[in-house]
Protein backbone atom coordinates (compact mmCIF):
# COMPACT_ATOMS: atom_id res chain seq x y z
CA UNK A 1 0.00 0.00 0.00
CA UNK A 2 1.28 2.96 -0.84
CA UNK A 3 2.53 5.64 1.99
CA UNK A 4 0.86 8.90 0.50
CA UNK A 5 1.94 12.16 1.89
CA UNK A 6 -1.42 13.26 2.66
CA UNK A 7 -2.96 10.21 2.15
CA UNK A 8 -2.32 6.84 0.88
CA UNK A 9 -3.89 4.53 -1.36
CA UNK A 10 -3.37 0.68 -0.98
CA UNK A 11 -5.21 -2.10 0.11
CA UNK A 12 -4.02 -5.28 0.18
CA UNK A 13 -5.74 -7.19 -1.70
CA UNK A 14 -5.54 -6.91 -5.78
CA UNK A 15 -8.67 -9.13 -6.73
CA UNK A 16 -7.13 -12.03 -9.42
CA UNK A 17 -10.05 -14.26 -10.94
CA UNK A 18 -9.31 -17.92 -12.01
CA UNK A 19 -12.01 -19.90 -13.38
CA UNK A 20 -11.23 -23.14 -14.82
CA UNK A 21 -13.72 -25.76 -16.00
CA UNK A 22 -13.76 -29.56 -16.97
CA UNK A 23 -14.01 -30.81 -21.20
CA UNK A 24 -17.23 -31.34 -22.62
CA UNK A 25 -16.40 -35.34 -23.01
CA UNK A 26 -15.81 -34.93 -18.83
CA UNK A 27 -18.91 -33.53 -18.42
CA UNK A 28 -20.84 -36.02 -20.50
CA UNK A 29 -19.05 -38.59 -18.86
CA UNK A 30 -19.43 -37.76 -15.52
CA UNK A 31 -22.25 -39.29 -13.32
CA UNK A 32 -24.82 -37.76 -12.34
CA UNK A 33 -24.52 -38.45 -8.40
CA UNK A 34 -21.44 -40.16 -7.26
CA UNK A 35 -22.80 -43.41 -4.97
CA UNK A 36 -22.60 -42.69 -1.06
CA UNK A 37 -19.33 -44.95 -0.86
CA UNK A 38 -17.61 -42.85 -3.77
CA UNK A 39 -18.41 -39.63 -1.73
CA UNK A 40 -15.12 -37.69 0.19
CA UNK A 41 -16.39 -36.40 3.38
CA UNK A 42 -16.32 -32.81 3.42
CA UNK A 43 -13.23 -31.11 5.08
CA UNK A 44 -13.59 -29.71 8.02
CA UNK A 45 -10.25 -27.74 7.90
CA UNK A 46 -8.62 -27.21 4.86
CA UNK A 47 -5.44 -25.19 3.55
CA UNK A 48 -4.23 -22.55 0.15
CA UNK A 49 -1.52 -20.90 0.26
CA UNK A 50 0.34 -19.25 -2.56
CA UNK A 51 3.83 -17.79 -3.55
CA UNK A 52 4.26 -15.26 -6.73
CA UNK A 53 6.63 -12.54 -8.08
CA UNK A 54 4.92 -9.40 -9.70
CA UNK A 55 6.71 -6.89 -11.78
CA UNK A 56 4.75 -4.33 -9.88
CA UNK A 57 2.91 -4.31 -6.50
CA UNK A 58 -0.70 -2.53 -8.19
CA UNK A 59 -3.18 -1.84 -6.21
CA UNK A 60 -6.24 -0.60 -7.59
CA UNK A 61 -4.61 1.43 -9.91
CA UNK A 62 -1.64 2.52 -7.61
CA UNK A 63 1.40 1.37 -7.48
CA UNK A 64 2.71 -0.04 -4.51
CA UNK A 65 6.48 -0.83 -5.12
CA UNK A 66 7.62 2.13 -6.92
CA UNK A 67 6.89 0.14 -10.57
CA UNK A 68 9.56 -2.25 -9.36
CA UNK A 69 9.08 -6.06 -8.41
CA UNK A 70 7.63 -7.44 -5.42
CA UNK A 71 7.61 -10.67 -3.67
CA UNK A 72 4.03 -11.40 -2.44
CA UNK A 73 2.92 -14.47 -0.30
CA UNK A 74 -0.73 -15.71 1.17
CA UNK A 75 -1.81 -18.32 3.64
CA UNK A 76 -5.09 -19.16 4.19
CA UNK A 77 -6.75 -22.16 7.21
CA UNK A 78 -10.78 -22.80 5.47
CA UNK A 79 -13.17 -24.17 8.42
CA UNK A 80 -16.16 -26.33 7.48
CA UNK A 81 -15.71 -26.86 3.78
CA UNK A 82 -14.83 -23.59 3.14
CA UNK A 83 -17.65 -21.47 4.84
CA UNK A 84 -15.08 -19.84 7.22
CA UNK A 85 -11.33 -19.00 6.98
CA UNK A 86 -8.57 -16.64 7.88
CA UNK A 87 -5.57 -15.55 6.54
CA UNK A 88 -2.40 -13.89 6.01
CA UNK A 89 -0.65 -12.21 3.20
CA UNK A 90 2.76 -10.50 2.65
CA UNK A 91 3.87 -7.60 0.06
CA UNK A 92 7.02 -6.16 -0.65
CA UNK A 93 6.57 -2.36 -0.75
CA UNK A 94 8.40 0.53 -1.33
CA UNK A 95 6.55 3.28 0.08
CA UNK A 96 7.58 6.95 1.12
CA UNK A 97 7.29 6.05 5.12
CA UNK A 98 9.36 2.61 4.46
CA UNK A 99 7.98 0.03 6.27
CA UNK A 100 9.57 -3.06 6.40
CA UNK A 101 6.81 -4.99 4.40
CA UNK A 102 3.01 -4.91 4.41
CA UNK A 103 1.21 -7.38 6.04
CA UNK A 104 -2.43 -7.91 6.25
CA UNK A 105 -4.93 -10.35 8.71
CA UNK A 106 -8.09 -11.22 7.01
CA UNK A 107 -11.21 -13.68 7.93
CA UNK A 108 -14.61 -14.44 6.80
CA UNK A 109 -17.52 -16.35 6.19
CA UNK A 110 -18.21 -17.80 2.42
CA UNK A 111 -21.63 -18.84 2.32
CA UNK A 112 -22.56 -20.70 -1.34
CA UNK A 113 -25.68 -20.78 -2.98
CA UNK A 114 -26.41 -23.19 -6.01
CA UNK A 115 -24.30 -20.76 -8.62
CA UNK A 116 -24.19 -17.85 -6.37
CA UNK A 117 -21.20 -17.43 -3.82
CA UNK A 118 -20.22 -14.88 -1.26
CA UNK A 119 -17.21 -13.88 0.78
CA UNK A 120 -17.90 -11.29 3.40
CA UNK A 121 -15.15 -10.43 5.62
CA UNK A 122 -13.03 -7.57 7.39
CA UNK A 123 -8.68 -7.13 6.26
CA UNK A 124 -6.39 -5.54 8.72
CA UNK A 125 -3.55 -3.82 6.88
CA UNK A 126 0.37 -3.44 8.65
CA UNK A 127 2.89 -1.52 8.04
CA UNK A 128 5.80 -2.11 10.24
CA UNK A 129 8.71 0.02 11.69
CA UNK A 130 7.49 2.97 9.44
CA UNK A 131 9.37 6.28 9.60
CA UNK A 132 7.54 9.45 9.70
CA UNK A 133 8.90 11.86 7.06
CA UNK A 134 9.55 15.41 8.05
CA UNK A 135 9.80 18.64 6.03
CA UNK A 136 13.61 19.36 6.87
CA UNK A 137 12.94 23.10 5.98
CA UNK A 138 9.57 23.61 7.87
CA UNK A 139 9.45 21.00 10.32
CA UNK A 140 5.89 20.19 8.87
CA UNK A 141 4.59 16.56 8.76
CA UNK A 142 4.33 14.92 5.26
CA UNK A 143 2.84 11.75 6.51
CA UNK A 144 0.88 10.23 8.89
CA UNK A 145 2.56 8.18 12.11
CA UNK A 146 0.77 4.99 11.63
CA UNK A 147 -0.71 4.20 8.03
CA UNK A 148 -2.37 1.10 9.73
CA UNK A 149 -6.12 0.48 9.19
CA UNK A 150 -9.07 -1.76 9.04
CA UNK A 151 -11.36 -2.74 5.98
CA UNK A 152 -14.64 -4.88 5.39
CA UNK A 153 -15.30 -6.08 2.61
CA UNK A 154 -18.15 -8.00 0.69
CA UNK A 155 -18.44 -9.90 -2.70
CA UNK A 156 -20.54 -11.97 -4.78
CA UNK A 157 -19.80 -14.16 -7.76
CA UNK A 158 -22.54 -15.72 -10.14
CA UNK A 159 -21.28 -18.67 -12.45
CA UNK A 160 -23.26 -18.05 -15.60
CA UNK A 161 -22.02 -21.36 -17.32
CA UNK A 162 -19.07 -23.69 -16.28
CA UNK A 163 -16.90 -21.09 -18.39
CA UNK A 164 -18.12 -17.57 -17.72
CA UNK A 165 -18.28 -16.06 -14.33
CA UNK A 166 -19.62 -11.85 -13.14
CA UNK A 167 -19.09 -10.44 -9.90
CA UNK A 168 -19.48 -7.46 -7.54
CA UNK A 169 -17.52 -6.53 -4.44
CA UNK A 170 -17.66 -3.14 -1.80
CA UNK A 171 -14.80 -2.13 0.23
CA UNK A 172 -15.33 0.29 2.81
CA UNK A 173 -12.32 1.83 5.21
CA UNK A 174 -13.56 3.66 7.95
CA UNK A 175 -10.53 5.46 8.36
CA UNK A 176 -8.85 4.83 5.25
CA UNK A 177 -4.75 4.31 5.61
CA UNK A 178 -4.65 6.17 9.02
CA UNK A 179 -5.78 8.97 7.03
CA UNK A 180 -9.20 9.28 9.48
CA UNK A 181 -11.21 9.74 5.92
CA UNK A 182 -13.45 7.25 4.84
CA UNK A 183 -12.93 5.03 1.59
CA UNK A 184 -15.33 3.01 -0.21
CA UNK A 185 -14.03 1.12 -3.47
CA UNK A 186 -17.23 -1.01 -5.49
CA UNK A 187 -16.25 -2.67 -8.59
CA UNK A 188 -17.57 -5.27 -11.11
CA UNK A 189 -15.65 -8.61 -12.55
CA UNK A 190 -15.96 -10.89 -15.13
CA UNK A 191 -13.48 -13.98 -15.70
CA UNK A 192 -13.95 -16.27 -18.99
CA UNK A 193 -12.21 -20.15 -19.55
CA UNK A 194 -11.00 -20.30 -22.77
CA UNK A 195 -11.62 -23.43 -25.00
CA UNK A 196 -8.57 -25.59 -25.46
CA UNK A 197 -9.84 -26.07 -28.87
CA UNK A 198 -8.55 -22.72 -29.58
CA UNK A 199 -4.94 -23.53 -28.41
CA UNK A 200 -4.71 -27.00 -30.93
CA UNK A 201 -1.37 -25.95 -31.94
CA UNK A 202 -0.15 -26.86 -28.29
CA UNK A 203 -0.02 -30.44 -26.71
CA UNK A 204 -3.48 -31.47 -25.77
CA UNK A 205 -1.83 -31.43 -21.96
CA UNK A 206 -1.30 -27.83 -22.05
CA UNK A 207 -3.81 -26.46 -24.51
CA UNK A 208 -6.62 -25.64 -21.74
CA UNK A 209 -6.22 -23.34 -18.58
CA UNK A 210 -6.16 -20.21 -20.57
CA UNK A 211 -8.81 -17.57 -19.24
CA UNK A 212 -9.35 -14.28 -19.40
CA UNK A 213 -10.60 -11.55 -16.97
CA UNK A 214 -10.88 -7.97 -16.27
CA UNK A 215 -12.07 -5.30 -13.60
CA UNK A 216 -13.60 -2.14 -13.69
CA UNK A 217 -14.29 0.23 -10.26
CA UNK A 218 -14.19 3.17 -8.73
CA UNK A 219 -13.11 4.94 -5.42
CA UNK A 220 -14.73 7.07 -3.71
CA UNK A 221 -12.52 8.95 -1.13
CA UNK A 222 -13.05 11.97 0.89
CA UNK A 223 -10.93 14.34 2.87
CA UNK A 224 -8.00 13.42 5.12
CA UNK A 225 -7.84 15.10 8.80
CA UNK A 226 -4.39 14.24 10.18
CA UNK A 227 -1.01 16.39 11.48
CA UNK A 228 -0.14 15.66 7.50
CA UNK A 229 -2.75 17.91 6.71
CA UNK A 230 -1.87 20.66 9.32
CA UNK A 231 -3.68 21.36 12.40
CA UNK A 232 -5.95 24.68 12.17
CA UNK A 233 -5.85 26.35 16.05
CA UNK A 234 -8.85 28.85 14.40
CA UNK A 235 -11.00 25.71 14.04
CA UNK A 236 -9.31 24.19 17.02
CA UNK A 237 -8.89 20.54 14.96
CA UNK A 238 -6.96 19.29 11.47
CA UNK A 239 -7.63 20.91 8.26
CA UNK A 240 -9.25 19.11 6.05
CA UNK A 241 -7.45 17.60 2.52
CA UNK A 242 -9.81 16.48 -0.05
CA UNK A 243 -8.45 13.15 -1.60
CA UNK A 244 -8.94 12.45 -4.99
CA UNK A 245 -11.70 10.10 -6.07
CA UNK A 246 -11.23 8.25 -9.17
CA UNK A 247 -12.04 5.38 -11.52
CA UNK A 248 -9.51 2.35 -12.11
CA UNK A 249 -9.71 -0.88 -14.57
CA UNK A 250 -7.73 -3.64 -15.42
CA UNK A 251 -8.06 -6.17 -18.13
CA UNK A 252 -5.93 -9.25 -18.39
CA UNK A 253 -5.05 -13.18 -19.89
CA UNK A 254 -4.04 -16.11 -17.34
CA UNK A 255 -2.49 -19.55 -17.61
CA UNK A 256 -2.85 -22.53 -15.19
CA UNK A 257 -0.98 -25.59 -15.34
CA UNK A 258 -1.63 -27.90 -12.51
CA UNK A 259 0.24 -25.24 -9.53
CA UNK A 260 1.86 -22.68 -11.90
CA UNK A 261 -0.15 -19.61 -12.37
CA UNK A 262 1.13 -17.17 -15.27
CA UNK A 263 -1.16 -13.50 -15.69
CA UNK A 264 -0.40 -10.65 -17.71
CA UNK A 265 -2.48 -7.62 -16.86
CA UNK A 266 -2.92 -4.01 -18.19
CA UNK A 267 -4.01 -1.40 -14.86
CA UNK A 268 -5.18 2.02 -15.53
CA UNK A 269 -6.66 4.99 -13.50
CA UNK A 270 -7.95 8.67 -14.38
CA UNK A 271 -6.08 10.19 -11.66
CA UNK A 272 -3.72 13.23 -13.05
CA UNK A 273 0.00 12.67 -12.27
CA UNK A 274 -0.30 16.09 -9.64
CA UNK A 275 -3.01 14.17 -8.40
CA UNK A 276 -1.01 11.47 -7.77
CA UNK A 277 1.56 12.78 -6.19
CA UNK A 278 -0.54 14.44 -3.67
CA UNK A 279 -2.43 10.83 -2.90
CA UNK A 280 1.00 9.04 -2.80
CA UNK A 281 3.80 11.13 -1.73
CA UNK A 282 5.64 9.50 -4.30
CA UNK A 283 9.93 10.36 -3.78
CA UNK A 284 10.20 11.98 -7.27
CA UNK A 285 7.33 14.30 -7.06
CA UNK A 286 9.58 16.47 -4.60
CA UNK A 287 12.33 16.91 -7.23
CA UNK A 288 9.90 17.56 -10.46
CA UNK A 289 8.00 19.96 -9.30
CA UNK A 290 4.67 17.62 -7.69
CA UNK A 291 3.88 14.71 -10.05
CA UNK A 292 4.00 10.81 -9.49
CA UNK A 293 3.60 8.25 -12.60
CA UNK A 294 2.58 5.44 -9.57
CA UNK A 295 -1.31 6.07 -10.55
CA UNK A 296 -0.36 5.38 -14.84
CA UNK A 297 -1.19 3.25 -16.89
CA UNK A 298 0.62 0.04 -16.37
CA UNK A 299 1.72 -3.57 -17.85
CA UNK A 300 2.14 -6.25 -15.34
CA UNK A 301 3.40 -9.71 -15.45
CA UNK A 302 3.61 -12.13 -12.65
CA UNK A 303 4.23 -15.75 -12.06
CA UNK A 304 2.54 -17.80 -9.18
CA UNK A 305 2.88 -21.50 -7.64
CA UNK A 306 -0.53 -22.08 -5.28
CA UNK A 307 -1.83 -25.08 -3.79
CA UNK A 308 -5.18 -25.62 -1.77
CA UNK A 309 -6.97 -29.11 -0.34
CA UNK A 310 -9.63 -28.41 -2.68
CA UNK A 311 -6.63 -27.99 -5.53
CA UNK A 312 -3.33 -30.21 -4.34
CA UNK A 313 -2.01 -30.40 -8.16
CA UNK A 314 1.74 -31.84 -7.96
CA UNK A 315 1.11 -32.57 -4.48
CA UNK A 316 -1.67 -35.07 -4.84
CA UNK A 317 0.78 -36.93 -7.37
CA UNK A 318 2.99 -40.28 -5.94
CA UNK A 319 5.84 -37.98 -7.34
CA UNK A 320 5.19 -34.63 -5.88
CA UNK A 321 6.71 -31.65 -7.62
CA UNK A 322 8.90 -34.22 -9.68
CA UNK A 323 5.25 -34.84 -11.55
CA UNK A 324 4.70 -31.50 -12.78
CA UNK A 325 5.44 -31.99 -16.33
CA UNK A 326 3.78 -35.89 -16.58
């Protein structure tokens, strides 16, 4: 998340969609109802996790690492077949008040309806050992002491067909990045499987997991009241710093094969580069006279290896890992 110098804007959670759905000879194939013996009970605990390398920490639009790689990770314990959970996840960042890392707590409850799912849940983002930047001229704040803060969130997803899948999710942040303004982010999603028919050319083994997927949102943010801002002794409390609202999209392809996850993505926002700069803090906007390129348009690559007891992969094989590529 980024450290902005009035305000910040990063959430932890960049929202990846990966649908993936069985041949039409499976499908005709498959039995109706499994018999009772065939059945697996259903899990009463079960585990994902998830390791990846991005070429740029985005979130929602903003930038994160300062358009340089990051090493993310995510660990997730699933109670009662997946209806509750909680989790971890970790982010390299390079952000103006350099914390170490960011590191977020979330839990939830995902209740499932025939085609209709839901995942409704509050995210705790950290930021440790920040370090307060000062104006060395003025002594004036440019940041906030603590960029920590709390978010709940809710989301639906409707599977259309075994291929095609919409969805809607709200974020609200009642104080959002220690910023004491309120944040709410709504957005809409739509992920679709490719047909492996369209990928002959390759070996029938690696010709379907190709999808597609995109996002499109918008933030609405209002004003920042913190010593960053400057405290008014006429008004007897912190002025008030109107953050900018704005739209942000993203549109991208993906690749799974077994526990390797491959997505190429294209982010962009309508915030103005001064904008920016005042929402981030970003280092170069103090040496080119106010403007940040975090909020841009940007390409981003990243490579993932993820494993869950509803999706083992390699690890369900006598082999392990070794069986990736049989």
């Amino acid at each position: 998340m980024s450290k902005f110098s009035l305000t910040a804007c990063s959430f932890a959670a960049t929202l990846v969609i990966a649908a993936t759905a069985a041949s039409a000879a499976d499908l005709a194939s498959a039995p109706k109802e499994l018999p009772l013996e065939a059945k697996a009970a259903d899990p009463l605990i079960g585990f994902a996790f998830y390791s990846q390398y991005a070429s740029d920490y985005n979130f929602r639009g903003v930038s994160q690492s300062n358009r340089q790689g990051s090493i993310q990770n995510f660990f997730e314990v699933q109670f009662l077949n997946n209806f509750a959970y909680a989790a971890m996840y970790s982010w390299q960042t390079r952000l103006p008040t350099q914390p170490d890392f960011e590191f977020d707590l979330t839990a939830g409850i995902r209740p499932v309806f025939d085609k209709l799912s839901f995942d409704l849940g509050v995210l705790a983002y950290f930021y440790p050992n920040e370090k307060r930047l000062i104006n060395s001229a003025t002594g004036a704040f440019l940041t906030t002491a603590n960029s920590d803060f709390v978010e709940y969130a809710g989301k639906a997803l409707y599977q259309l067909t075994p291929e095609l899948a919409v969805g809607a999710n709200v974020f609200y942040a009642p104080s959002f990045f220690g910023q004491h303004a309120t944040a709410t982010y709504t957005s809409g999603t739509i992920a679709y499987t490719l047909p492996a028919s369209l990928f002959s050319f390759l070996p029938e083994a690696y010709a379907g997991g190709f999808s597609i997927s995109g996002e499109g949102g918008h933030y609405f943010i209002g004003a920042a009241k913190t010593s960053a801002t400057g405290f008014d002794p006429a008004i007897g409390r912190f002025t008030s710093f109107n953050l900018p609202s704005y739209n942000y999209g993203n549109v991208g392809v993906s690749y799974t094969f077994k526990n390797l996850l491959l997505d190429l993505r294209f982010h962009t926002t309508d915030i103005s580069k001064t904008a920016c700069f005042a929402f981030t803090g970003d280092y170069r906007g103090y040496l080119n006279g106010g403007r940040s390129g975090w909020c841009g348009d940007a390409i981003i690559g990243s490579i993932r290896w993820q494993a869950s007891t509803a999706a083992p992969g390699v690890y369900a094989q006598p082999r392990g890992v070794l069986d990736f590529f049989n």
